[in-house]
C-alpha atoms as a PDB file:
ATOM      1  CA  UNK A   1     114.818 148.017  85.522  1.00  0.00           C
ATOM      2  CA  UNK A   2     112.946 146.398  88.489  1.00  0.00           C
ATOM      3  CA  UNK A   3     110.365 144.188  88.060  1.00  0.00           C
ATOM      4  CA  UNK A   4     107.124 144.214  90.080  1.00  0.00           C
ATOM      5  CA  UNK A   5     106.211 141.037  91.368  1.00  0.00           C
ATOM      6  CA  UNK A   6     103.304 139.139  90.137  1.00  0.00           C
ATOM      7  CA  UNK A   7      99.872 139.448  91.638  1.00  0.00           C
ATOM      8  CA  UNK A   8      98.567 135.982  92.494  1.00  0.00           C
ATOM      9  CA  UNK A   9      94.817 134.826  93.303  1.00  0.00           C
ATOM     10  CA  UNK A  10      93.448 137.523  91.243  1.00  0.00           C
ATOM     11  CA  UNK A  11      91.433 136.945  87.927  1.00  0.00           C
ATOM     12  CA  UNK A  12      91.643 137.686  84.667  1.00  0.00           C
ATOM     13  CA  UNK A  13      89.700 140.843  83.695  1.00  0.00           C
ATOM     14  CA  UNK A  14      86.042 139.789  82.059  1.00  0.00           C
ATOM     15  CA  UNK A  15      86.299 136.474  84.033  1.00  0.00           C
ATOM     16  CA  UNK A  16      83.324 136.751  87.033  1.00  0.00           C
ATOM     17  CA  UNK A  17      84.204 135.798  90.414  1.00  0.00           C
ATOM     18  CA  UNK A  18      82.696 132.154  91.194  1.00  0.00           C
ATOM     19  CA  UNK A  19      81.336 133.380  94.475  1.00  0.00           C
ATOM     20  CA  UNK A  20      79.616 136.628  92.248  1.00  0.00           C
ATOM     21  CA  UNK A  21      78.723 133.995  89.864  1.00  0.00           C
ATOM     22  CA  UNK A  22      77.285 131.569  92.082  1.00  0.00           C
ATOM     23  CA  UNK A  23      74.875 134.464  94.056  1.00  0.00           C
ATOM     24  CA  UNK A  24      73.194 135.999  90.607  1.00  0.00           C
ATOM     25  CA  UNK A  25      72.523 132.120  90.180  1.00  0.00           C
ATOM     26  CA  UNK A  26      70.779 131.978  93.001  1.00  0.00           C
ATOM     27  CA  UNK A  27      69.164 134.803  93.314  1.00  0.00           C
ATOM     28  CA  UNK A  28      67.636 133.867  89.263  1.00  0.00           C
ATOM     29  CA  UNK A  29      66.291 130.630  90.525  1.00  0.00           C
ATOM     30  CA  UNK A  30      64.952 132.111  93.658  1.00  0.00           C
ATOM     31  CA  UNK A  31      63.238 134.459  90.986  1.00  0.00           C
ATOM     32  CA  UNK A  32      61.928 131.555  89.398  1.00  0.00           C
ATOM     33  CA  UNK A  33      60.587 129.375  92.280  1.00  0.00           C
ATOM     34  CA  UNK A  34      58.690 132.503  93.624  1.00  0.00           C
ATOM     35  CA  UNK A  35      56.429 133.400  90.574  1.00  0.00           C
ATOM     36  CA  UNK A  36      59.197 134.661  88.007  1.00  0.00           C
ATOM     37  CA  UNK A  37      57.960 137.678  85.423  1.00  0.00           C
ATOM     38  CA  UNK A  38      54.675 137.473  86.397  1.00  0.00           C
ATOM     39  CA  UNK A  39      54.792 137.693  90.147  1.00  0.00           C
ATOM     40  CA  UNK A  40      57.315 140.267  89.662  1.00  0.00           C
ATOM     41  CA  UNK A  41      54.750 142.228  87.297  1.00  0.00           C
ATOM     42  CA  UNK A  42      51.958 142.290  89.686  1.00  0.00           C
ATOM     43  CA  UNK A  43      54.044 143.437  92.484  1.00  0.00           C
ATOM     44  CA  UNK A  44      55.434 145.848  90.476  1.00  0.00           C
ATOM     45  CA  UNK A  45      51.825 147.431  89.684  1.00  0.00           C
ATOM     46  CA  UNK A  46      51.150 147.308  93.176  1.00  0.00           C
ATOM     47  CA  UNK A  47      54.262 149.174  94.198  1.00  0.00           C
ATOM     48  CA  UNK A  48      55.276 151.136  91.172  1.00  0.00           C
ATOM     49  CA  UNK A  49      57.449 153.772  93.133  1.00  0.00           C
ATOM     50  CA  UNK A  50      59.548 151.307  95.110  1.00  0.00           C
ATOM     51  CA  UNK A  51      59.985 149.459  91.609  1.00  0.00           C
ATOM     52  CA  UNK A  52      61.236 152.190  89.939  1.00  0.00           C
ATOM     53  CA  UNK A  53      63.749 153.530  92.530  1.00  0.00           C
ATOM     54  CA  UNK A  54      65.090 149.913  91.615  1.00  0.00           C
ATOM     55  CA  UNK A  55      65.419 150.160  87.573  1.00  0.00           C
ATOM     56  CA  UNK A  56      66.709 153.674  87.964  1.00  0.00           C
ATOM     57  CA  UNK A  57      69.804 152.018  89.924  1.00  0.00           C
ATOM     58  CA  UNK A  58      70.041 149.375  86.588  1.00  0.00           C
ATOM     59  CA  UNK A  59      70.376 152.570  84.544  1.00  0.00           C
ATOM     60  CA  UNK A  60      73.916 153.913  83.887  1.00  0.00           C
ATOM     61  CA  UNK A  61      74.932 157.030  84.848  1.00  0.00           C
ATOM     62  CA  UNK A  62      76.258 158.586  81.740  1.00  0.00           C
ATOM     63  CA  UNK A  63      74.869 157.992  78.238  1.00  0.00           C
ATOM     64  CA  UNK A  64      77.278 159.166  75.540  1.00  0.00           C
ATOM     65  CA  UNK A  65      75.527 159.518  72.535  1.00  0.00           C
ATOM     66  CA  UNK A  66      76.134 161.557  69.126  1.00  0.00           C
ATOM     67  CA  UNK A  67      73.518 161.681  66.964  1.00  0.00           C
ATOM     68  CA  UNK A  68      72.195 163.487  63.656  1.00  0.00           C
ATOM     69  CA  UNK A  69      68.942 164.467  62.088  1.00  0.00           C
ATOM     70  CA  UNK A  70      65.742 163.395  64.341  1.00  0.00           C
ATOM     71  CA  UNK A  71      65.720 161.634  67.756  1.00  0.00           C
ATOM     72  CA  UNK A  72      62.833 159.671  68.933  1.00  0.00           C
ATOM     73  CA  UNK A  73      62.943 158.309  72.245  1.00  0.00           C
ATOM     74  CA  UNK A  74      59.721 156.357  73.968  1.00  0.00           C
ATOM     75  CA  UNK A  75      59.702 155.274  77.401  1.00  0.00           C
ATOM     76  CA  UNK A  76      56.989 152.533  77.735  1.00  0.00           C
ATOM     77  CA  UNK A  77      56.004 152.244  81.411  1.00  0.00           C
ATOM     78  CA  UNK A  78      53.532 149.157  81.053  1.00  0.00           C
ATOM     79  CA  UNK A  79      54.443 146.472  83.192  1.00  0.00           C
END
């Protein structure tokens, strides 16, 4: 039986890229220099359509769910 040659520079699945790594670090202490939650709050009040075109992208595309007897579900859209 042949054997497939070994992949080499890739990483282990579940380990994040440095360079992925490095940008959501950046981006967080961007975040932070510029006002953190609540700048991000009061922007989001004042453009509540362009924020939520945003958190529907965060939102995954299938939920698989089973579920028996009663089924609340609130969505809370204070900011």
């Amino acid at each position: 039986m042949e054997q497939k040659p070994r992949k080499r520079g890739a990483s282990r699945k579940g380990i994040p890229n440095k360079v992925t790594k490095g940008v959501k670090d950046n981006i967080l202490d961007v975040f932070e220099r510029i006002g953190g939650v609540k700048n991000f709050a009061a922007w989001a009040q004042e453009n509540q359509t362009e924020f939520y075109r945003h958190y529907a992208k965060l939102l995954p595309l299938d939920i698989n769910a089973s579920v028996s007897g009663h089924l609340t579900i609130i969505v809370d859209k204070t900011v």
